[in-house]
Protein backbone atom coordinates (compact mmCIF):
# COMPACT_ATOMS: atom_id res chain seq x y z
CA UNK A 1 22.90 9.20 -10.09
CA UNK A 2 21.71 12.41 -8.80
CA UNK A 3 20.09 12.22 -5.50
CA UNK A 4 18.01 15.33 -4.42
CA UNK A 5 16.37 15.66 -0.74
CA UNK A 6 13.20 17.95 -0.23
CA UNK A 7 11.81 17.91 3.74
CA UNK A 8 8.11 17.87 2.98
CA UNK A 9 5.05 18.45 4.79
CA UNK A 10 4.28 18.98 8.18
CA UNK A 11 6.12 16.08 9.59
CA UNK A 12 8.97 16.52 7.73
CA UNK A 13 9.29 13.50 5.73
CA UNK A 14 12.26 13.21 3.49
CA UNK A 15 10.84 13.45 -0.40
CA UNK A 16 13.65 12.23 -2.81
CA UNK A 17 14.06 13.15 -6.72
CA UNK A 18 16.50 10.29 -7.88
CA UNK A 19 17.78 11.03 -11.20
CA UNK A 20 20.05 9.55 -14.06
CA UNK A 21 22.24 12.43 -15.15
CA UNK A 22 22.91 10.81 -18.75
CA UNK A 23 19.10 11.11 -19.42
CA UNK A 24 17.24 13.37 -17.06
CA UNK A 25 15.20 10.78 -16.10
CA UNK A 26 13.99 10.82 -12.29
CA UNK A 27 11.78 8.75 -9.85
CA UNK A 28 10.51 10.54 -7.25
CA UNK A 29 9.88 9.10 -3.80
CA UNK A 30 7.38 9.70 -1.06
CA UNK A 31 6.35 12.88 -1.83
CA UNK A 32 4.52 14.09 1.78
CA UNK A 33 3.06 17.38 0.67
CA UNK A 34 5.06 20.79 -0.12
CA UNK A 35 4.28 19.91 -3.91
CA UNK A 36 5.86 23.69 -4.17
CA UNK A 37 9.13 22.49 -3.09
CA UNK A 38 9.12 19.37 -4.32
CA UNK A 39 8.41 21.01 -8.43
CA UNK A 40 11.66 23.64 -7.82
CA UNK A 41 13.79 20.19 -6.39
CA UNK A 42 12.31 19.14 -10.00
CA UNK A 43 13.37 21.95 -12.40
CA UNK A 44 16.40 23.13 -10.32
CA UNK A 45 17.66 19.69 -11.74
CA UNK A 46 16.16 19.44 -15.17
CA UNK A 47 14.13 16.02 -14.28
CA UNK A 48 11.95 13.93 -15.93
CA UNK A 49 9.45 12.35 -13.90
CA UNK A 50 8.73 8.96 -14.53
CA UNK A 51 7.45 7.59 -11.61
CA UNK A 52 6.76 8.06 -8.58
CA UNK A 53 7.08 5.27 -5.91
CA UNK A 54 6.23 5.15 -1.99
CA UNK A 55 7.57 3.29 0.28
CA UNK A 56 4.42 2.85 2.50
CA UNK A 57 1.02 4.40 2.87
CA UNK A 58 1.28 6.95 5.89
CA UNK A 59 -0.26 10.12 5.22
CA UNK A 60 2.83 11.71 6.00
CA UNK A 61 4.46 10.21 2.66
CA UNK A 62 1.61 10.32 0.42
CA UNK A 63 -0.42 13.38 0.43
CA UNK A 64 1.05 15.47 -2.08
CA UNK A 65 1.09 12.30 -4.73
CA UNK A 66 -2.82 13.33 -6.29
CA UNK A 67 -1.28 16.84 -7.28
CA UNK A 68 2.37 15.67 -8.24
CA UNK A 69 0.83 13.22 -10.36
CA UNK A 70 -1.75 15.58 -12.38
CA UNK A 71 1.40 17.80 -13.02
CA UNK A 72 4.10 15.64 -13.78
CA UNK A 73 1.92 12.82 -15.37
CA UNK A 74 4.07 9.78 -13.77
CA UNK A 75 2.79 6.48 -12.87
CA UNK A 76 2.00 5.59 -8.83
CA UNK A 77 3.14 2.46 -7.27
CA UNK A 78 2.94 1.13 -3.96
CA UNK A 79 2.85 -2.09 -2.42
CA UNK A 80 -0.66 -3.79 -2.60
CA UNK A 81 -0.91 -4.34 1.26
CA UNK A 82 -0.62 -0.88 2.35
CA UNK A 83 -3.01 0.44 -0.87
CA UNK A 84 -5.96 -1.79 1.16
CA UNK A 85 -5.34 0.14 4.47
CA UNK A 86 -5.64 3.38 2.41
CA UNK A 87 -8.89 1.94 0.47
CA UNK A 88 -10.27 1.24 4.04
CA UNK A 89 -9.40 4.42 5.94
CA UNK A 90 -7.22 2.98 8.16
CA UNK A 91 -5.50 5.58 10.98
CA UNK A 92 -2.76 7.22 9.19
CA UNK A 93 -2.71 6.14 6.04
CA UNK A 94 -4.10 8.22 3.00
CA UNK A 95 -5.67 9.00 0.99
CA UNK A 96 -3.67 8.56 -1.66
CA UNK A 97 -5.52 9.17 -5.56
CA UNK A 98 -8.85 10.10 -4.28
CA UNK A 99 -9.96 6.86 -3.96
CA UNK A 100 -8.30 5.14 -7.10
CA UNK A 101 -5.96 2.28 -7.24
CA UNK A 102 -2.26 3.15 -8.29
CA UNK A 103 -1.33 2.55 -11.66
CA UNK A 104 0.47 -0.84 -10.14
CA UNK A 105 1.60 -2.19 -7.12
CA UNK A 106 5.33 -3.26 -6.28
CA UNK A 107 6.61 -6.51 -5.25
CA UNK A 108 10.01 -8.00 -3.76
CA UNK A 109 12.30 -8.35 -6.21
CA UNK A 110 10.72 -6.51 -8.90
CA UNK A 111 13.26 -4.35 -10.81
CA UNK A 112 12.60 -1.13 -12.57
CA UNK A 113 14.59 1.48 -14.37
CA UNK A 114 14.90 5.33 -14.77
CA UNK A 115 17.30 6.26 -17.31
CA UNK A 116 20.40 3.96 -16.65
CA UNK A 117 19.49 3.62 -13.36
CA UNK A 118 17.74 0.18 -11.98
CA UNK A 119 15.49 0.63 -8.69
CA UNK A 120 15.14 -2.90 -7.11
CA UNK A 121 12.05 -3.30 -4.81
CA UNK A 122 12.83 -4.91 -1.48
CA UNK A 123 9.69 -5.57 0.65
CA UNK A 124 10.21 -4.39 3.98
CA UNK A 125 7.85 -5.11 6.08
CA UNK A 126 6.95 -3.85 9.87
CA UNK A 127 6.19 -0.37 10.39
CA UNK A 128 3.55 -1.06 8.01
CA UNK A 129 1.97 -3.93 6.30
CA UNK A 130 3.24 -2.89 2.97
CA UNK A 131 6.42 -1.26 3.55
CA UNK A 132 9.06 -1.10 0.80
CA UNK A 133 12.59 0.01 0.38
CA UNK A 134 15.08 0.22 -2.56
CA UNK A 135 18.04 -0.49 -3.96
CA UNK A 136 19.80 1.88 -6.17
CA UNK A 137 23.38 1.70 -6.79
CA UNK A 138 25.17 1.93 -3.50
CA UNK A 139 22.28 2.92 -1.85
CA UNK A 140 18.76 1.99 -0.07
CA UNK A 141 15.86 4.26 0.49
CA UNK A 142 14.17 2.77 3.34
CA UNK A 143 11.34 4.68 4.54
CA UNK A 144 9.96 4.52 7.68
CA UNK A 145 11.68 1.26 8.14
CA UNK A 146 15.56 2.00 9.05
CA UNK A 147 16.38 5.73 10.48
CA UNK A 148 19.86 7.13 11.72
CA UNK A 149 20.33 5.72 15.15
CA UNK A 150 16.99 4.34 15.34
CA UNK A 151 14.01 2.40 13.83
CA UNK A 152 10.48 2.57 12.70
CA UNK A 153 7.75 2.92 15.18
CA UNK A 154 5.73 0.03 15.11
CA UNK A 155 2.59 1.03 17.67
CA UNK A 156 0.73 2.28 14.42
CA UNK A 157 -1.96 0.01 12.72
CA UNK A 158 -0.12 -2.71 10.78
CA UNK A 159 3.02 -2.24 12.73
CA UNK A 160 5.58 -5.28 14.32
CA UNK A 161 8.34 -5.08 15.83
CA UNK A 162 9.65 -8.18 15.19
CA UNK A 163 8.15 -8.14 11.46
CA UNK A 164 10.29 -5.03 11.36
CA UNK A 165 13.76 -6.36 13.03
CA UNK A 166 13.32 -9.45 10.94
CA UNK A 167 12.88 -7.43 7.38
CA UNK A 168 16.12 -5.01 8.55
CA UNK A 169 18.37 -8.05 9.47
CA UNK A 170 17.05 -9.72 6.52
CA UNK A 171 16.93 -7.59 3.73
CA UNK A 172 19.22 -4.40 5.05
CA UNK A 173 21.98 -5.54 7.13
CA UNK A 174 22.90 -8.52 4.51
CA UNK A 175 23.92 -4.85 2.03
CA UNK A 176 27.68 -3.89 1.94
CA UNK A 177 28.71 -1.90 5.04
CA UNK A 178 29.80 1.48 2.75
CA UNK A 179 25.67 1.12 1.13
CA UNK A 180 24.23 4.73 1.90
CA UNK A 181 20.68 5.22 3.72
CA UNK A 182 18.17 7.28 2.75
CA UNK A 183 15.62 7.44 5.57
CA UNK A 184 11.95 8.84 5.43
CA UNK A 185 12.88 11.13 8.50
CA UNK A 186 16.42 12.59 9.24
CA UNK A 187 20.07 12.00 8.22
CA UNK A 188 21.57 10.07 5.68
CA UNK A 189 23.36 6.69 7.60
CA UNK A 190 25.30 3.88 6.69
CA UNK A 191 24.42 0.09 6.79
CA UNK A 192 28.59 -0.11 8.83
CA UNK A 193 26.95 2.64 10.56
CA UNK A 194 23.67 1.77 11.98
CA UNK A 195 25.59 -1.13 12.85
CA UNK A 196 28.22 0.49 15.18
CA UNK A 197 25.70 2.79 16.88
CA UNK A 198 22.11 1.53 16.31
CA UNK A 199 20.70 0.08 19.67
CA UNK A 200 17.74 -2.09 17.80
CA UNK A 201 20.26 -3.18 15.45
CA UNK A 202 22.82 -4.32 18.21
CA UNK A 203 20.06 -6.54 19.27
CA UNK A 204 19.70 -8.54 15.48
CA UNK A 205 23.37 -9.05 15.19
């Protein structure tokens, strides 16, 4: 697996290509504008795009998805929840495919595959309604949901902070210590990591 990291947009929101080397096949993740950047990250590695997945609705992960997807012709998913609170103009989140549904939503536990590589779907829940993260190998991409030293904020529309503690001691923290983080914003982390030095997390364990 080939992980590439393009800071996107305005906000700087961490855009990942994710790509099986065997077959050039790639997701690509949250893709927050900077669709310029985010095509070189693309042919500097010889992908395929065959989807493209988000891990929640927030503009600041979703507005260069309407031109990625005209170029690269993937299929959009996101988790149902967070597709209403674009639908209904909710603060902060979209729009995301001027006003059409994604090609299909993604649910806990559902498993998909680029190349050799299979994505698992974990619903994460808490910064937003809808929020998602995945498993891939030894690592999670998890959003807004789990940063480097820190959490989601959770005074947004749709956000709880115990929703949120509950879906990282629930569905992050129970990973191996060694699994890698991907976070929407920042440095990569570890699950021994966030552990050691996260205050929010010190107060789950």
């Amino acid at each position: 697996m080939q992980v590439k990291r393009v800071v996107a947009g305005i906000y700087g929101a961490n855009c990942y290509i994710i790509m099986d080397e065997n077959t050039n096949e790639a997701l690509v993740l949250d893709p927050g504008g900077d669709v310029d950047d985010i095509l070189k990250g693309i042919e500097e590695l010889g992908a395929k795009i065959k989807y493209i997945f988000l891990t929640h609705g927030h503009v600041d992960h979703t507005s260069g998805v309407e031109l990625l997807k005209n170029l690269v012709k993937a299929d959009v998913a996101i988790n149902e929840r967070d597709s209403e609170l674009i639908n209904r103009g909710a603060y902060l989140y979209g729009p995301l495919l001027e006003g059409k549904e994604p090609v299909f939503y993604l649910n806990h536990g559902d498993k998909y595959t680029v190349g050799n590589i299979e994505i698992e779907c974990i619903e994460t829940p808490g910064h937003t309604p809808g929020g998602m993260s995945f498993i891939i190998e030894d690592s999670v991409f998890t959003g807004d949901t789990l940063f480097y030293g820190s959490i989601g904020r959770t005074d947004l529309e749709g956000g709880n902070q115990d929703t949120i503690l509950k879906s990282i001691k629930n569905e992050l923290l129970t990973l191996s210590d060694d699994t890698i983080v991907y976070p929407g914003h920042g440095r990569q982390t570890t699950i021994g990591n966030e552990k050691s030095i996260n205050p929010f997390i010190k107060t789950i364990l």
